[in-house]
Protein backbone atom coordinates (compact mmCIF):
# COMPACT_ATOMS: atom_id res chain seq x y z
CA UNK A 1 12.37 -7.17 -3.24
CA UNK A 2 9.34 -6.42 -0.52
CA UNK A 3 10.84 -8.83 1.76
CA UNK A 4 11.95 -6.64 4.94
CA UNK A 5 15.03 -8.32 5.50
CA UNK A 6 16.09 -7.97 1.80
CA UNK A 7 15.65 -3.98 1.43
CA UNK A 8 17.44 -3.42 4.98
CA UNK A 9 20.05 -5.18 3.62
CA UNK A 10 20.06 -3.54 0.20
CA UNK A 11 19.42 -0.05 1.22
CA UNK A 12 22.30 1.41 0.26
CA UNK A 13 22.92 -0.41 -2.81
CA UNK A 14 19.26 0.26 -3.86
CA UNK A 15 19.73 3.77 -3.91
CA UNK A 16 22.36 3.32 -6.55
CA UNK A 17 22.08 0.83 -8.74
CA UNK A 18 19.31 -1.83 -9.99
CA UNK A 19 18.25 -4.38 -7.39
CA UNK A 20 20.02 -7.50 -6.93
CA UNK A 21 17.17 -10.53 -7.37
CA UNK A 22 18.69 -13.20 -4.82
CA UNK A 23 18.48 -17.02 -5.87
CA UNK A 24 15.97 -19.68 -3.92
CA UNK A 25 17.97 -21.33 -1.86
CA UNK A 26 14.76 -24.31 -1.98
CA UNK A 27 12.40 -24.62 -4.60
CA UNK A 28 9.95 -24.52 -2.51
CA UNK A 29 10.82 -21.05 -1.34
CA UNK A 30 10.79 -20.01 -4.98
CA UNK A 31 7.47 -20.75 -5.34
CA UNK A 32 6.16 -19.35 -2.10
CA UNK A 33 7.99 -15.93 -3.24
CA UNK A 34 6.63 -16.45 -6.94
CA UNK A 35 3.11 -17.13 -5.36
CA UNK A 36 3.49 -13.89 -3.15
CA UNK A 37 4.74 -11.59 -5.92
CA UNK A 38 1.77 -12.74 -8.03
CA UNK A 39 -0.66 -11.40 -5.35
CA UNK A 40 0.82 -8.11 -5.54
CA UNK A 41 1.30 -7.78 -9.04
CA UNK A 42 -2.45 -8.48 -9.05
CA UNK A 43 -2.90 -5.94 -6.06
CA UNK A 44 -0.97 -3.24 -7.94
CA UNK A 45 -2.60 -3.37 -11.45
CA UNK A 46 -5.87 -3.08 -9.02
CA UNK A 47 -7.19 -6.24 -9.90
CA UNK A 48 -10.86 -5.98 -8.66
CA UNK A 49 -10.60 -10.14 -7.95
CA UNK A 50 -7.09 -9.93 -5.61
CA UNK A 51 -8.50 -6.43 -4.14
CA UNK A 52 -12.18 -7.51 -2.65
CA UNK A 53 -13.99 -5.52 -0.78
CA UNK A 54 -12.37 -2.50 0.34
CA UNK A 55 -13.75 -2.01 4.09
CA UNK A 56 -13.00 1.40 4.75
CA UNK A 57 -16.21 3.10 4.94
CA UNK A 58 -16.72 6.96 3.73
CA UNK A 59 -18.95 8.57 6.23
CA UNK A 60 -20.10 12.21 7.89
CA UNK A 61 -22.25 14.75 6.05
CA UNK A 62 -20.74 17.08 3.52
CA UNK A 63 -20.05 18.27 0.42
CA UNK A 64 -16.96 15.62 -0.11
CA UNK A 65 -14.82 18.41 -0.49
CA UNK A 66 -11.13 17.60 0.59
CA UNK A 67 -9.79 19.92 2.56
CA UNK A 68 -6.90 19.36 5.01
CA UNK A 69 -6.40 15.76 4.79
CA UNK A 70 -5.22 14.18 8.19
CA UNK A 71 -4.89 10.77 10.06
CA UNK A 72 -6.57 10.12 13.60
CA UNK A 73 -7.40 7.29 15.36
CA UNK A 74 -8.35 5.01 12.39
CA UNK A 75 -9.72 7.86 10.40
CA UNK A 76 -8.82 9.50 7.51
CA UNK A 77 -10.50 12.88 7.20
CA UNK A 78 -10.88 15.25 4.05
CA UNK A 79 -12.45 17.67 6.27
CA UNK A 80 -14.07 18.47 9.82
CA UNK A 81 -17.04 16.57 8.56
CA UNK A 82 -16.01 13.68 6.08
CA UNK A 83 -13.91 10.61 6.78
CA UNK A 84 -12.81 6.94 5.77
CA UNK A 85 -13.43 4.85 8.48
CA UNK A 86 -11.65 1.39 10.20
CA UNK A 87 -8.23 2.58 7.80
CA UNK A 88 -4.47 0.78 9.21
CA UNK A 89 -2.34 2.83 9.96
CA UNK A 90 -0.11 1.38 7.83
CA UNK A 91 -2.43 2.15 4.92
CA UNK A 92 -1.63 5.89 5.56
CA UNK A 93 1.76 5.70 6.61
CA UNK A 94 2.95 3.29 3.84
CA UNK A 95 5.68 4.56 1.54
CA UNK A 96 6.44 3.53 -1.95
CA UNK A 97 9.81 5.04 -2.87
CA UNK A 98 10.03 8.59 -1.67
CA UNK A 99 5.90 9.23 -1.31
CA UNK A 100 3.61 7.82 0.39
CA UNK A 101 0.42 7.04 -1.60
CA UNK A 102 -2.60 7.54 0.74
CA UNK A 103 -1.58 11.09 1.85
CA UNK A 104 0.06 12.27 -2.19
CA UNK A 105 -3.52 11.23 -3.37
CA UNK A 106 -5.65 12.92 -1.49
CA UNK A 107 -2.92 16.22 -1.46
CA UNK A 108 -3.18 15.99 -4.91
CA UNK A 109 -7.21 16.41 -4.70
CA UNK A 110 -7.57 19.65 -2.14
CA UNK A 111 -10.17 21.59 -2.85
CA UNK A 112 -11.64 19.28 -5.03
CA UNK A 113 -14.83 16.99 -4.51
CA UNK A 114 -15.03 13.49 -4.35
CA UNK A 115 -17.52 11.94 -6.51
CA UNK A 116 -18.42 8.61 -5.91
CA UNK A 117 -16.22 6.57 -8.31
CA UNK A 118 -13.03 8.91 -6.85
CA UNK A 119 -14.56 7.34 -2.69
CA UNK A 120 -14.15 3.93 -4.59
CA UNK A 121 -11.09 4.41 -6.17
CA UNK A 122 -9.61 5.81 -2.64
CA UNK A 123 -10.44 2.63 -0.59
CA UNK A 124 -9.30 0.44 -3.01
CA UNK A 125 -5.79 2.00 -3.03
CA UNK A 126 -6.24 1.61 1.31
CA UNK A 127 -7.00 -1.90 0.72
CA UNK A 128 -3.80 -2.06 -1.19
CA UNK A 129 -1.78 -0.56 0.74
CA UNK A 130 -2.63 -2.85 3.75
CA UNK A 131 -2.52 -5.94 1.87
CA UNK A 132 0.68 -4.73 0.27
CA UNK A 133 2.26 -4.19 4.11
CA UNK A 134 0.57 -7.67 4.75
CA UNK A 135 2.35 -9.95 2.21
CA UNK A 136 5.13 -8.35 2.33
CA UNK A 137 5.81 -9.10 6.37
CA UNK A 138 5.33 -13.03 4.92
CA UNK A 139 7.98 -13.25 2.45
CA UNK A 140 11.28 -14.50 3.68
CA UNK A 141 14.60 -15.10 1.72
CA UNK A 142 18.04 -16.62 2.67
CA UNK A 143 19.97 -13.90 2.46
CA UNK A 144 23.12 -15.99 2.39
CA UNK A 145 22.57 -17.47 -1.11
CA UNK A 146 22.27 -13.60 -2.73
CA UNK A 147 25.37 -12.73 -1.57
């Protein structure tokens, strides 16, 4: 279901009605797709092992307050001070169902601070994100045989 191919040619039915999980048309393909959707199963119960280091780096002087959240040029700022550094912009513009994860958590922080486990907790959803975007531009499926 993160294959590319597969949800542009499910949109419309996904909207409706419970996804359609298309048959292998190889074994070998099976287990390439099983193999992928392992990685982000770890990668979405934030498995500290399948995450690694997170290499978006939260720099500037401030209070960690976030303000106005915004995306430019590689950096995420939570104010005119503060920012996560070296960030994809498919880490910000990435959407999971109708939201899009790296802008709703941050929204859902203004005008709060940022301690340091919340800075940790924020890169590791980035890293996500982009790995997320990453396997899912690998997986191919023969279309054909879900039909």
């Amino acid at each position: 279901m993160h294959c590319p191919a597969y949800r542009a040619a499910y949109a419309e039915f996904l909207k409706t009605d419970f996804p359609r999980i298309p048959w292998p048309a190889t074994p070998d393909m099976f287990w390439d797709v099983s193999t992928k959707g392992e990685q982000l199963r770890k990668l979405h119960l934030m498995d500290p092992a399948a995450i690694g280091d997170a290499p978006y780096p939260f720099t500037g002087a401030g209070d960690n307050r976030v303000n106005t959240p915004r995306f430019s040029d590689g950096h995420i700022w939570i104010n005119k001070t503060q920012h996560f550094a070296s960030v994809p912009d498919v880490a910000w513009e990435f959407y999971i169902g109708g939201y899009q994860p790296a802008q709703k958590w941050l929204k859902d922080r203004k005008g709060r601070t940022l301690g340091f486990e919340d800075v940790k907790h924020y890169q590791r959803i980035l890293k996500i994100l982009s790995e997320t975007n990453r396997i899912m531009h690998t997986i191919t499926m023969d279309l054909t045989a879900a039909q």
